[in-house]
N, C-alpha and C. Protein backbone atom coordinates (compact mmCIF):
# COMPACT_ATOMS: atom_id res chain seq x y z
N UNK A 1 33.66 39.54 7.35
CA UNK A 1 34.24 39.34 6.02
C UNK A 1 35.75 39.42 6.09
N UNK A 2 36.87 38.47 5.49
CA UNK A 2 37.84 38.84 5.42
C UNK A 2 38.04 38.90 4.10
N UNK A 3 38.99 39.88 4.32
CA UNK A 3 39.79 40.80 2.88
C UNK A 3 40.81 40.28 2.80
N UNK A 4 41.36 40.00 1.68
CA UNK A 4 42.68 39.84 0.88
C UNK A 4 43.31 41.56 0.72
N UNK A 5 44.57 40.99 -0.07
CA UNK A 5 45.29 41.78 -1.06
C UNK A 5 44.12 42.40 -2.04
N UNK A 6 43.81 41.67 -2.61
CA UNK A 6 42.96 41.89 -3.96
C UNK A 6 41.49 42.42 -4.20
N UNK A 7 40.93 42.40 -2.36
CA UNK A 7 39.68 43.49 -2.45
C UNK A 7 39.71 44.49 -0.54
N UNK A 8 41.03 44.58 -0.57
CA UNK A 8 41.22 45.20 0.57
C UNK A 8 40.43 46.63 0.15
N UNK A 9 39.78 47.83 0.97
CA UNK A 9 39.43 49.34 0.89
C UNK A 9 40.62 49.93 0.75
N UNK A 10 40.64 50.97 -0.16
CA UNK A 10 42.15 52.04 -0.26
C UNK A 10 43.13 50.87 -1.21
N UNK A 11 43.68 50.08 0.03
CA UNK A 11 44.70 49.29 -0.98
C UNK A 11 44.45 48.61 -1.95
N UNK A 12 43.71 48.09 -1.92
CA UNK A 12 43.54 47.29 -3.00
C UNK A 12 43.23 48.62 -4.67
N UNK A 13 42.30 49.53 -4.29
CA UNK A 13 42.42 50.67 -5.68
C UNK A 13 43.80 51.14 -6.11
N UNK A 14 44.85 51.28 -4.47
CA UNK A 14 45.80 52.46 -5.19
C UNK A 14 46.81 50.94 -6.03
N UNK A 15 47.02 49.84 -5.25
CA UNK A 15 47.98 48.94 -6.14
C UNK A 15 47.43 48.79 -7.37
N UNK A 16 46.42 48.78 -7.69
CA UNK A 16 45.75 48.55 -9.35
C UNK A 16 46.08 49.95 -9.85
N UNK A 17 46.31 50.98 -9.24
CA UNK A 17 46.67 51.85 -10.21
C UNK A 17 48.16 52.06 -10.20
N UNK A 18 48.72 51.90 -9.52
CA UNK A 18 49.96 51.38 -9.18
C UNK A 18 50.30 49.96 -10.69
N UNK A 19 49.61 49.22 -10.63
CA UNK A 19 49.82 48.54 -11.79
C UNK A 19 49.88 48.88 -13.54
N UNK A 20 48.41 49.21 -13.12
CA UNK A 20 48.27 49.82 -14.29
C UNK A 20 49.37 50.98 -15.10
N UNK A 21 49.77 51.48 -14.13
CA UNK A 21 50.68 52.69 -14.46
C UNK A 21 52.31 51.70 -14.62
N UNK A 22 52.88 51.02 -14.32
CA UNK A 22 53.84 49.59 -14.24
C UNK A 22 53.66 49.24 -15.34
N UNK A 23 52.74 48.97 -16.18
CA UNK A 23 52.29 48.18 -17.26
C UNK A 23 52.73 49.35 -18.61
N UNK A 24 51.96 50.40 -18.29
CA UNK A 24 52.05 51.10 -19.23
C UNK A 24 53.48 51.62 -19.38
N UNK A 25 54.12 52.05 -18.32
CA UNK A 25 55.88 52.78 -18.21
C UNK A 25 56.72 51.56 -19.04
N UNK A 26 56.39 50.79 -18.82
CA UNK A 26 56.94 49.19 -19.37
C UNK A 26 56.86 48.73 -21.02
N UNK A 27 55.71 49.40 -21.31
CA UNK A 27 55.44 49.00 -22.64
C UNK A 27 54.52 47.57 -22.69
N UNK A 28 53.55 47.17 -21.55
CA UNK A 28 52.96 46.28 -21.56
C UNK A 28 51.73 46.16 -21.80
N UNK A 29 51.09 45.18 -23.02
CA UNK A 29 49.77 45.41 -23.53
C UNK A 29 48.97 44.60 -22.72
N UNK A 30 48.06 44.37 -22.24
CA UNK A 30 47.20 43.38 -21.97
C UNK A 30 46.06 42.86 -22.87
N UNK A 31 46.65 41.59 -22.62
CA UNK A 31 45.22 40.51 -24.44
C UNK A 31 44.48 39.78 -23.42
N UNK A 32 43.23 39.15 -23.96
CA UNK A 32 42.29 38.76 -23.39
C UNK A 32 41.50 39.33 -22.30
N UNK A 33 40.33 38.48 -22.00
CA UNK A 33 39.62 38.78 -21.06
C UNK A 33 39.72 38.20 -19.55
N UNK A 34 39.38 38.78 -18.79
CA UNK A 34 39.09 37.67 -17.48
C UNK A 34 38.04 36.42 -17.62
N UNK A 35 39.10 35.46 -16.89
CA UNK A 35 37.76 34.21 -17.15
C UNK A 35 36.05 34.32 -16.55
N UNK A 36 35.60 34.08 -17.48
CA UNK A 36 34.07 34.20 -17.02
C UNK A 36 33.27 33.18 -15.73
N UNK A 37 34.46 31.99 -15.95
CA UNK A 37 33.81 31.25 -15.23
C UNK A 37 34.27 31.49 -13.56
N UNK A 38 33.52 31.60 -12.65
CA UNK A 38 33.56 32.01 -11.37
C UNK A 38 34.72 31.00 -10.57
N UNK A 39 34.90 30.02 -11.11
CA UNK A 39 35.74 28.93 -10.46
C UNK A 39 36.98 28.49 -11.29
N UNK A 40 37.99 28.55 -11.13
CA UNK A 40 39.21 27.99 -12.23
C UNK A 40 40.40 27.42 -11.76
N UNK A 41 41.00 26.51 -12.81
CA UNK A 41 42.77 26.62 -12.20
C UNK A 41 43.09 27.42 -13.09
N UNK A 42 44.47 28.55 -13.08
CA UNK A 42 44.92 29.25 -14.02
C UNK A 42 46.32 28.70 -14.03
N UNK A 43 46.85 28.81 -15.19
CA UNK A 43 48.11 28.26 -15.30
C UNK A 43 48.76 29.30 -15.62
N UNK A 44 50.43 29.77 -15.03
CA UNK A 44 50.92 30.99 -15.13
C UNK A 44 52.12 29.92 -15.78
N UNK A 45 52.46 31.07 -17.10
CA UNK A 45 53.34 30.88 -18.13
C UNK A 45 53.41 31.52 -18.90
N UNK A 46 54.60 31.42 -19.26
CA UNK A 46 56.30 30.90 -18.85
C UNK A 46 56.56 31.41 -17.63
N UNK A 47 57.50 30.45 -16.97
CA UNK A 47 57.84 31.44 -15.70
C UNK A 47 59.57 30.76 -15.39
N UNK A 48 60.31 31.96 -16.08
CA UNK A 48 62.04 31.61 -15.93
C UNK A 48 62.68 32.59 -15.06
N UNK A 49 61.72 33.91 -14.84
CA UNK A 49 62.38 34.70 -14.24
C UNK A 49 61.61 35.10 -13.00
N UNK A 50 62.49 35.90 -12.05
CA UNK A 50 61.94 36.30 -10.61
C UNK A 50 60.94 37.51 -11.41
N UNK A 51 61.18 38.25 -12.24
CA UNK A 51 60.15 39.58 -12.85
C UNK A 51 58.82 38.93 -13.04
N UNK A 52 58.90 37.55 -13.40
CA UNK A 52 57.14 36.94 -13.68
C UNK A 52 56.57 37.16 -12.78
N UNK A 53 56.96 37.28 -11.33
CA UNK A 53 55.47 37.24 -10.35
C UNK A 53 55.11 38.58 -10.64
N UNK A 54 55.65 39.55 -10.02
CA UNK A 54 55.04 41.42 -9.86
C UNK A 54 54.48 41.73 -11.53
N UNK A 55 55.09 41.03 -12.60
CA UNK A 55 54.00 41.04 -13.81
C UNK A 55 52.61 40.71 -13.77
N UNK A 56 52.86 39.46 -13.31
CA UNK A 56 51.56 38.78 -13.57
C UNK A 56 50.57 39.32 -12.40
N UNK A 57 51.20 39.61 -11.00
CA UNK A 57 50.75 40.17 -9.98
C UNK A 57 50.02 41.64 -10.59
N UNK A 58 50.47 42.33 -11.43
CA UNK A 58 49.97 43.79 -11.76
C UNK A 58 49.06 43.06 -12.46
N UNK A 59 49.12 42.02 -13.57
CA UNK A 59 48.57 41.58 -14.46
C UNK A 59 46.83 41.62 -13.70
N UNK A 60 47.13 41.04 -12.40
CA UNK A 60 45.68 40.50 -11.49
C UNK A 60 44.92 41.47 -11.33
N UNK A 61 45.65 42.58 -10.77
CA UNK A 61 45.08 43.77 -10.29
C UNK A 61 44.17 44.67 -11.15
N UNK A 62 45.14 44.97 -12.67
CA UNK A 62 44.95 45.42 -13.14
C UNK A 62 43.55 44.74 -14.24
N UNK A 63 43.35 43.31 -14.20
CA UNK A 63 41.98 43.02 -14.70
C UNK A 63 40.67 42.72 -13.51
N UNK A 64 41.10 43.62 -11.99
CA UNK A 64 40.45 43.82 -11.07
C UNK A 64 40.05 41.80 -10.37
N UNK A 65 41.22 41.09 -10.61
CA UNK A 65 40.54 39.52 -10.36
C UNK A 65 41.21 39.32 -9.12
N UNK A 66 41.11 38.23 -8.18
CA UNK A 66 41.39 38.00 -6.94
C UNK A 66 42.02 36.73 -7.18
N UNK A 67 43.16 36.72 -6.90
CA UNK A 67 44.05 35.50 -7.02
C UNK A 67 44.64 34.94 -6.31
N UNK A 68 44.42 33.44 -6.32
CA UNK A 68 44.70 32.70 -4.74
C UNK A 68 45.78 31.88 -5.09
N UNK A 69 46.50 31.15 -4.28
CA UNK A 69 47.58 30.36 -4.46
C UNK A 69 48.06 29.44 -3.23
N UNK A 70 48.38 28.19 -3.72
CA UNK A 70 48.58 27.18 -2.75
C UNK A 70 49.82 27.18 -2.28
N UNK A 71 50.05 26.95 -0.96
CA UNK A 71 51.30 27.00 -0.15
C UNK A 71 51.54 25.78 0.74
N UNK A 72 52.25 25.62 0.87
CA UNK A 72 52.66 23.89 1.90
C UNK A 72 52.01 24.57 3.41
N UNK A 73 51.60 23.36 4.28
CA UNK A 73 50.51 24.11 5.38
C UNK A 73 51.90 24.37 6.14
N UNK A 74 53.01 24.21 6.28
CA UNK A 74 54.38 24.29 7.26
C UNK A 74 54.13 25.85 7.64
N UNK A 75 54.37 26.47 6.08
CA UNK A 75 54.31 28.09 5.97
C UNK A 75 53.76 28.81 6.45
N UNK A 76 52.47 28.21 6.91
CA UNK A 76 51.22 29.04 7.23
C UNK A 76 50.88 29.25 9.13
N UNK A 77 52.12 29.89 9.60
CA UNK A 77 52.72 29.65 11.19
C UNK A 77 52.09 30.89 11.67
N UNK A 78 51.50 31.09 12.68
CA UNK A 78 51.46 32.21 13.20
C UNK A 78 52.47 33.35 13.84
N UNK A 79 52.50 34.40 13.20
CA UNK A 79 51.85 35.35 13.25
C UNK A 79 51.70 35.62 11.21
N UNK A 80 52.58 34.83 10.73
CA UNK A 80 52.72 35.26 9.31
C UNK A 80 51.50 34.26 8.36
N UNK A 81 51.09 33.49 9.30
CA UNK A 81 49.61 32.43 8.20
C UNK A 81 48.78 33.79 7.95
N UNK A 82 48.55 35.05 9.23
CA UNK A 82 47.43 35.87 8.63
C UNK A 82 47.92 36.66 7.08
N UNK A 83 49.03 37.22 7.81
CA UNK A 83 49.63 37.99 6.33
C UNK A 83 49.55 37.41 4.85
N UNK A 84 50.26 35.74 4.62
CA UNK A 84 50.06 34.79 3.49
C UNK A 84 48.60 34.92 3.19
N UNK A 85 47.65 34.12 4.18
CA UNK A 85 46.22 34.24 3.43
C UNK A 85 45.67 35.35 3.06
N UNK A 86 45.96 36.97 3.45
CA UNK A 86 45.73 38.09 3.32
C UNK A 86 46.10 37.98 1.89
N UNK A 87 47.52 37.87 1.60
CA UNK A 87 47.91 37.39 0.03
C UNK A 87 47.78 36.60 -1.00
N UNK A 88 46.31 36.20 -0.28
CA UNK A 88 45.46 34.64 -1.23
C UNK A 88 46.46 33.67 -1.08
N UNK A 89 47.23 33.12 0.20
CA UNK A 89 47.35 32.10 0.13
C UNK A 89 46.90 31.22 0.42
N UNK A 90 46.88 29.65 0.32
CA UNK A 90 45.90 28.41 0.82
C UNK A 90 47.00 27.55 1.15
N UNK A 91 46.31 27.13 2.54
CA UNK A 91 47.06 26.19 3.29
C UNK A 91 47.15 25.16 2.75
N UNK A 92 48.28 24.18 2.04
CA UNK A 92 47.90 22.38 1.93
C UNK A 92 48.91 21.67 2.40
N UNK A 93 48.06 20.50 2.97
CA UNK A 93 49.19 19.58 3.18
C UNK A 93 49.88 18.53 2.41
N UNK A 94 50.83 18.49 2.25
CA UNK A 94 51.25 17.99 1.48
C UNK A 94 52.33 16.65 1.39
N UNK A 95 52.12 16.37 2.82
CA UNK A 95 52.68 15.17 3.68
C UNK A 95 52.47 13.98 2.75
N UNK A 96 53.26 12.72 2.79
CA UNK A 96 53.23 11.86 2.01
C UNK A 96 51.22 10.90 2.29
N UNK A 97 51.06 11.12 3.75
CA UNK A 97 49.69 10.39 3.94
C UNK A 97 48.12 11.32 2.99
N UNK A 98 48.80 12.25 2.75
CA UNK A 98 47.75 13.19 2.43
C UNK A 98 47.77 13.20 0.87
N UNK A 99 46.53 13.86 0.65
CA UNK A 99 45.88 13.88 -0.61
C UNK A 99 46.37 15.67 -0.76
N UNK A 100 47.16 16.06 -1.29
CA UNK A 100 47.51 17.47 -1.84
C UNK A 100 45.84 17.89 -3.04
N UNK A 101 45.85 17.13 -4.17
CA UNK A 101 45.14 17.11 -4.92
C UNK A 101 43.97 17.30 -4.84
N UNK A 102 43.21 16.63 -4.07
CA UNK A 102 41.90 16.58 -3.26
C UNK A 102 41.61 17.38 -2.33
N UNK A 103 42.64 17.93 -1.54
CA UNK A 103 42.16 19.22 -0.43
C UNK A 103 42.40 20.10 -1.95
N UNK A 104 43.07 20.40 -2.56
CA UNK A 104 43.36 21.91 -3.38
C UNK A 104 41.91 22.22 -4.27
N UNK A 105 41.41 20.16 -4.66
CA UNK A 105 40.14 20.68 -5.35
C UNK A 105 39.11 20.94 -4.91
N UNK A 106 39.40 20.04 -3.55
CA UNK A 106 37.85 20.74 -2.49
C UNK A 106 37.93 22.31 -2.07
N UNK A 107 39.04 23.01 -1.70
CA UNK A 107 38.79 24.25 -1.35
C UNK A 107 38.29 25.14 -2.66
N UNK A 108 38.66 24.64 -4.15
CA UNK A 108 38.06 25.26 -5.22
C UNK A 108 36.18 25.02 -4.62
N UNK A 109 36.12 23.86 -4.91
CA UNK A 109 34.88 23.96 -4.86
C UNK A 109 33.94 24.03 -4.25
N UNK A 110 34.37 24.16 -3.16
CA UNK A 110 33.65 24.87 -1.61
C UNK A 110 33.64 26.18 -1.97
N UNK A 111 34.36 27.25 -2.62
CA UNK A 111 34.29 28.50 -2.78
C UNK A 111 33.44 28.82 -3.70
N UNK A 112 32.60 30.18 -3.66
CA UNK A 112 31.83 30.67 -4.61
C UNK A 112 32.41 31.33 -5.52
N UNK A 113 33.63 31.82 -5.79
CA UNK A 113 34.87 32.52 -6.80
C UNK A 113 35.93 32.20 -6.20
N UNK A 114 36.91 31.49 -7.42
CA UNK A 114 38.38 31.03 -6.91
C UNK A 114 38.91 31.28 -8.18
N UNK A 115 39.90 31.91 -8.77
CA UNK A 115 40.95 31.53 -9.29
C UNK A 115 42.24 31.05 -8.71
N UNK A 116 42.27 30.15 -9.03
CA UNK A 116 43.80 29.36 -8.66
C UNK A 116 44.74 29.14 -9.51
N UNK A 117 45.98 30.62 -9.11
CA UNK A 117 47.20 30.02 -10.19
C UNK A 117 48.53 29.37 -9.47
N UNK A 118 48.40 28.47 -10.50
CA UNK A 118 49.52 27.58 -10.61
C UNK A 118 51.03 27.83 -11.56
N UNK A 119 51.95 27.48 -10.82
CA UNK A 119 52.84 28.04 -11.71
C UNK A 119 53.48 26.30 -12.58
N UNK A 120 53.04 25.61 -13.37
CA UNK A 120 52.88 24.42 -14.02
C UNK A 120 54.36 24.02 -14.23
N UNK A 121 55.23 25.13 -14.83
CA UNK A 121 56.93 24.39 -14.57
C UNK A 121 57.20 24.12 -13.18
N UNK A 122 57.00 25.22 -12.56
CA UNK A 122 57.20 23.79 -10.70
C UNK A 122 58.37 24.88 -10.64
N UNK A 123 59.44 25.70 -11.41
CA UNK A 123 60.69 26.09 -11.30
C UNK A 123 61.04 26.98 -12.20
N UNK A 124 61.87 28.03 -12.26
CA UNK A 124 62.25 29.01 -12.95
C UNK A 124 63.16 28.58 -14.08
N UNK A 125 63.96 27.32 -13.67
CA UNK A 125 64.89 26.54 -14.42
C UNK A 125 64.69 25.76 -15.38
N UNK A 126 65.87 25.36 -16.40
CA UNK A 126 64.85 24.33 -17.34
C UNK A 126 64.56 23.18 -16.92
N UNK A 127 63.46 22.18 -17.29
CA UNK A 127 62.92 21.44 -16.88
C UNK A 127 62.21 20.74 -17.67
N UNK A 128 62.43 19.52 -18.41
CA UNK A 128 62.47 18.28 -19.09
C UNK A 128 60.41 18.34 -19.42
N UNK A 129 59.95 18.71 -18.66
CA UNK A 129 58.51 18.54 -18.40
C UNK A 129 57.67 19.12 -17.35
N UNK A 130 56.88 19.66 -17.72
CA UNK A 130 55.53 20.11 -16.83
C UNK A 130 55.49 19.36 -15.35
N UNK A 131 55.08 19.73 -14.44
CA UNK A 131 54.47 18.77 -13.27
C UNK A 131 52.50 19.00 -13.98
N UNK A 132 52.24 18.48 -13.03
CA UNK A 132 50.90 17.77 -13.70
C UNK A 132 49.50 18.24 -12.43
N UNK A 133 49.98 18.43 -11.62
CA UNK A 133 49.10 18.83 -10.36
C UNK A 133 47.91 19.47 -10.48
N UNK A 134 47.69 20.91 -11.36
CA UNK A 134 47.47 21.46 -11.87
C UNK A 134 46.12 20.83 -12.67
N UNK A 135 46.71 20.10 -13.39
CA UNK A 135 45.69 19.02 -14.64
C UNK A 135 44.75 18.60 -13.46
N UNK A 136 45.59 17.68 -12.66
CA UNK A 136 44.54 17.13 -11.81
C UNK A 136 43.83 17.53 -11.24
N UNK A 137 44.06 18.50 -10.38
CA UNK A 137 43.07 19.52 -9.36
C UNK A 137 41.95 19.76 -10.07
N UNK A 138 41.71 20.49 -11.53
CA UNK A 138 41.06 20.99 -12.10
C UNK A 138 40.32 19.75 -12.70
N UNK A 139 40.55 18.57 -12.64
CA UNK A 139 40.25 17.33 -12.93
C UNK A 139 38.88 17.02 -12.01
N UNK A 140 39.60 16.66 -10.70
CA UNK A 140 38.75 16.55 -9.54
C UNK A 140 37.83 17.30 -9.08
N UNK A 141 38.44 19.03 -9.45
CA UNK A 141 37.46 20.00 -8.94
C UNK A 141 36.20 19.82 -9.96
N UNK A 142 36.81 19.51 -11.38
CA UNK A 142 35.43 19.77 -12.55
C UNK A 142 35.25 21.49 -12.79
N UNK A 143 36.49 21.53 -12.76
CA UNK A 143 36.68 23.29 -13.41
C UNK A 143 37.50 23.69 -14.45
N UNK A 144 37.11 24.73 -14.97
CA UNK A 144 38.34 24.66 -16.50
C UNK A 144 39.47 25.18 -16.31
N UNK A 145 40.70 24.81 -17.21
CA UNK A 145 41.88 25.58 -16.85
C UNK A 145 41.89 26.46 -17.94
N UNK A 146 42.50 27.46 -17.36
CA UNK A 146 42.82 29.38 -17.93
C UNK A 146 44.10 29.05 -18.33
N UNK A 147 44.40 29.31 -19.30
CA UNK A 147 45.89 29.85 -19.46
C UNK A 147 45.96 31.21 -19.78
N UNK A 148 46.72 31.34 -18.88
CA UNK A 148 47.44 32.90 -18.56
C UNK A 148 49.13 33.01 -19.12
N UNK A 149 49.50 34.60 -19.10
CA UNK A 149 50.94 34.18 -19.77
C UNK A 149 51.27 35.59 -19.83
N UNK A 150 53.14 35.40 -20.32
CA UNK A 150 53.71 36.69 -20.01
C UNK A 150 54.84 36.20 -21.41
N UNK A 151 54.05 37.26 -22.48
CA UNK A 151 55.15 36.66 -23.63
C UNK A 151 56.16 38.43 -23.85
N UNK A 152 57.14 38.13 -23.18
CA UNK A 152 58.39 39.09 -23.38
C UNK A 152 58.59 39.65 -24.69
N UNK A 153 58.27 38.61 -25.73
CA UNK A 153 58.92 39.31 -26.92
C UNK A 153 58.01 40.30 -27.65
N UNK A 154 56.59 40.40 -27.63
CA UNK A 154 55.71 41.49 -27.95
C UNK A 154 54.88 42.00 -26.91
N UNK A 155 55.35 42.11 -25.10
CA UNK A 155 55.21 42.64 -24.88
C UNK A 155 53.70 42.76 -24.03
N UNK A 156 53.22 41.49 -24.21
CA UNK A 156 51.74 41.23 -23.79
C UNK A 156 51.80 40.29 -22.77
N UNK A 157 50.46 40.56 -22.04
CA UNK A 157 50.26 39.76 -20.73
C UNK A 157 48.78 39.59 -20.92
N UNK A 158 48.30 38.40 -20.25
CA UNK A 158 47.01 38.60 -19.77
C UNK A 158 46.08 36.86 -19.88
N UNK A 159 45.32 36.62 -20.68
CA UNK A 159 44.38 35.50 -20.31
C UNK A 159 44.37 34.69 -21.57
N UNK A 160 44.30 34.13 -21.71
CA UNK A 160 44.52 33.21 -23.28
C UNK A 160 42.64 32.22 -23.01
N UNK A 161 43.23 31.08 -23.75
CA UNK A 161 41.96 30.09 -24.24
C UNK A 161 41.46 29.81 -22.75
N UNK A 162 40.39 29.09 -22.82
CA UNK A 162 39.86 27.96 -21.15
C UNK A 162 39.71 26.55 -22.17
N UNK A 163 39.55 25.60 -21.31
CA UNK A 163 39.32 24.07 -21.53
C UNK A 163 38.94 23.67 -20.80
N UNK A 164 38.12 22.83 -20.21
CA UNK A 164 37.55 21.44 -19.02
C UNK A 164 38.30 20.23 -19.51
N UNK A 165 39.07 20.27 -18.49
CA UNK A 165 39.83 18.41 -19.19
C UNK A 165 39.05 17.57 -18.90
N UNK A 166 39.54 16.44 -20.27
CA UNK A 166 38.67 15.59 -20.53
C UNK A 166 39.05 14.32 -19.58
N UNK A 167 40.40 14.41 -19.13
CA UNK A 167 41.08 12.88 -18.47
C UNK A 167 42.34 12.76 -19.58
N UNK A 168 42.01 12.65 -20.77
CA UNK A 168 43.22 12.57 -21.47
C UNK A 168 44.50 13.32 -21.14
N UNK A 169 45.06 12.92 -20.96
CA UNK A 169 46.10 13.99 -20.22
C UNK A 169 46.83 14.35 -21.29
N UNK A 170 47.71 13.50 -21.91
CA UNK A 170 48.37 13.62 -23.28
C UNK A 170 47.79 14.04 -23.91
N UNK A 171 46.58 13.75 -24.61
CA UNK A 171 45.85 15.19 -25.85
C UNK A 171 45.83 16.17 -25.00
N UNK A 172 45.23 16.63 -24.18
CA UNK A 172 45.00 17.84 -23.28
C UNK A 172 45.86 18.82 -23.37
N UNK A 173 46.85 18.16 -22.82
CA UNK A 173 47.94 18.92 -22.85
C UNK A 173 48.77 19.79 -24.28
N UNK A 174 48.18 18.81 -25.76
CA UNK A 174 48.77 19.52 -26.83
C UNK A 174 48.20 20.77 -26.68
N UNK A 175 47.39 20.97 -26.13
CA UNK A 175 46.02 22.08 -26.47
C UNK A 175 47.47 23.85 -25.73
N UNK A 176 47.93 23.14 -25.14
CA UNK A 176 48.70 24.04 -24.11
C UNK A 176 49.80 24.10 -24.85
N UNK A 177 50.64 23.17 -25.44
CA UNK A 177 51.99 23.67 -25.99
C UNK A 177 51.75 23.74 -27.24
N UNK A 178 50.31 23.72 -27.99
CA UNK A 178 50.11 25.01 -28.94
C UNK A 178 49.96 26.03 -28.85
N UNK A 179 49.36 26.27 -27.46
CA UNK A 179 49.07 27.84 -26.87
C UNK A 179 50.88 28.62 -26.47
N UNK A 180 51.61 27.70 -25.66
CA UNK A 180 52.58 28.36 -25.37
C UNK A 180 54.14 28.55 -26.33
N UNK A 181 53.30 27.53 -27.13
CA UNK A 181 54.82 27.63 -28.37
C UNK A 181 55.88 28.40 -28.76
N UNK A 182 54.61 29.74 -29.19
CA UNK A 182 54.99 30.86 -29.59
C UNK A 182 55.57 31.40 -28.55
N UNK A 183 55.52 31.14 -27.23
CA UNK A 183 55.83 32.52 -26.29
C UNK A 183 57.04 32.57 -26.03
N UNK A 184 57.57 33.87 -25.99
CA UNK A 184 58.94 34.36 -25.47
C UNK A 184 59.04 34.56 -24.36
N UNK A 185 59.53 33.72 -23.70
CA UNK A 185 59.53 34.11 -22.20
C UNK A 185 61.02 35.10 -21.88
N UNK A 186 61.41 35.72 -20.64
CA UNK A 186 62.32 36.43 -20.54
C UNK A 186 63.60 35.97 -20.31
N UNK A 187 63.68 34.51 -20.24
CA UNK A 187 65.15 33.73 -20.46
C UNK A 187 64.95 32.44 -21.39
N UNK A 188 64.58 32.62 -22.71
CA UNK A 188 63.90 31.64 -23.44
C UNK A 188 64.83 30.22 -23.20
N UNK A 189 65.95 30.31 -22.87
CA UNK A 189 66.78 28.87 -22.95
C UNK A 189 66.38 28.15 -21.91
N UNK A 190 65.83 29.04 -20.90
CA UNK A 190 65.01 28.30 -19.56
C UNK A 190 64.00 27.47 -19.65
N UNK A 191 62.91 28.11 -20.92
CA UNK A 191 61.59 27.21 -20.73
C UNK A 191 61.74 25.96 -21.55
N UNK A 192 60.47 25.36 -21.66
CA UNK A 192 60.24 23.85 -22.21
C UNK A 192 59.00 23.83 -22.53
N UNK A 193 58.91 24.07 -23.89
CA UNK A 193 57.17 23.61 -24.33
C UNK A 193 56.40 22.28 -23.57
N UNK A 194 55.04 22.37 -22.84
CA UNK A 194 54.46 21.21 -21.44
C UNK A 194 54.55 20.32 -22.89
N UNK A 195 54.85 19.33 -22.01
CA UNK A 195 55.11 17.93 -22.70
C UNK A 195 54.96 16.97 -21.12
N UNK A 196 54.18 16.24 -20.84
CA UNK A 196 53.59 14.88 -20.36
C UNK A 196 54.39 13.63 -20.49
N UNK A 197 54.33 13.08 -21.84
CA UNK A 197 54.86 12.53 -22.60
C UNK A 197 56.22 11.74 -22.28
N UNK A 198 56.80 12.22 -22.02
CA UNK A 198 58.45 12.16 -21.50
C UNK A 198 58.63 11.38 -20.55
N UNK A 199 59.59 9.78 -19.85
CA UNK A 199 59.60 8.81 -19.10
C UNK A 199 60.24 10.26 -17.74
């Protein structure tokens, strides 16, 4: 069996309490539930600042979920590929001959539990529009997307609505920048409600 970060013996209990205790010193509530469904893409949002990962990272721990994440296969070099995948990372290639999309949705669905988050701005910076990768994977895989989120201004973290996209990409997507409208992220001039839409 190999172990991750997220169900290592010893470590993996004391960082969740380690979180948990982060969350609370902080003033951080957690809303929603963990997704039910065993297979997902999760979409992490807003993300303007370097503080979003170790949030959302406690965020994982602390609703006991195992969270994986895609990395360019360059990264994944020995002696440090063991350490990354230890940290739920996944190898892809992402070379112009290759299908990025199609390996990310086959390793979803070869697995018996995957959450896969995606960070959907692509960048901490502002940015005109969403990348779309994300949509697709979860397209191809035939799994629903989670939205997840870190709204600064009251203070909450945790799991929002699910959806199975339909293909529509443009309706789909309103479904999301009704969900993220409201949110305060921690450098609000940074983000950009997902919008598709845009040449």
């Amino acid at each position: 069996m190999r172990y991750s970060l997220f169900d290592t013996p010893v470590v993996t209990p004391l960082l969740r309490l380690v979180s948990n205790l982060y969350l609370w010193v902080m003033g951080w509530h957690k809303v929603g539930a963990l997704p039910a469904d065993p297979r997902c893409v999760v979409v992490a949002a807003p993300h303007t600042s370097s503080w979003d990962f170790p949030l959302m990272l406690a965020c994982v721990f602390s609703y006991r979920a195992k969270a994986s994440w895609m990395g360019k296969k360059s990264m994944f070099v020995w002696p440090i590929s063991q350490v990354l995948k230890w940290l739920g990372g996944i190898p892809i290639d992402r070379g112009r001959t290759t299908n990025a999309v199609g390996q990310a949705a086959r390793v979803i669905t070869e697995s018996d539990r995957m959450l896969m988050f995606l960070s959907a701005e692509g960048t901490r910076g502002r940015t005109s529009k969403w990348k779309t990768g994300f949509y697709h994977i979860a397209l191809k895989a035939r799994v629903p997307i989670v939205l997840s989120f870190a709204d600064y201004g009251r203070r909450r973290v945790g799991f929002g609505p699910s959806f199975v996209p339909t293909g529509d990409i443009e309706n789909d997507m309103k479904l999301l920048a009704e969900f993220y409208r409201d949110m305060i992220p921690k450098y609000p001039e940074k983000f950009t409600v997902p919008d598709v839409s845009q040449p």
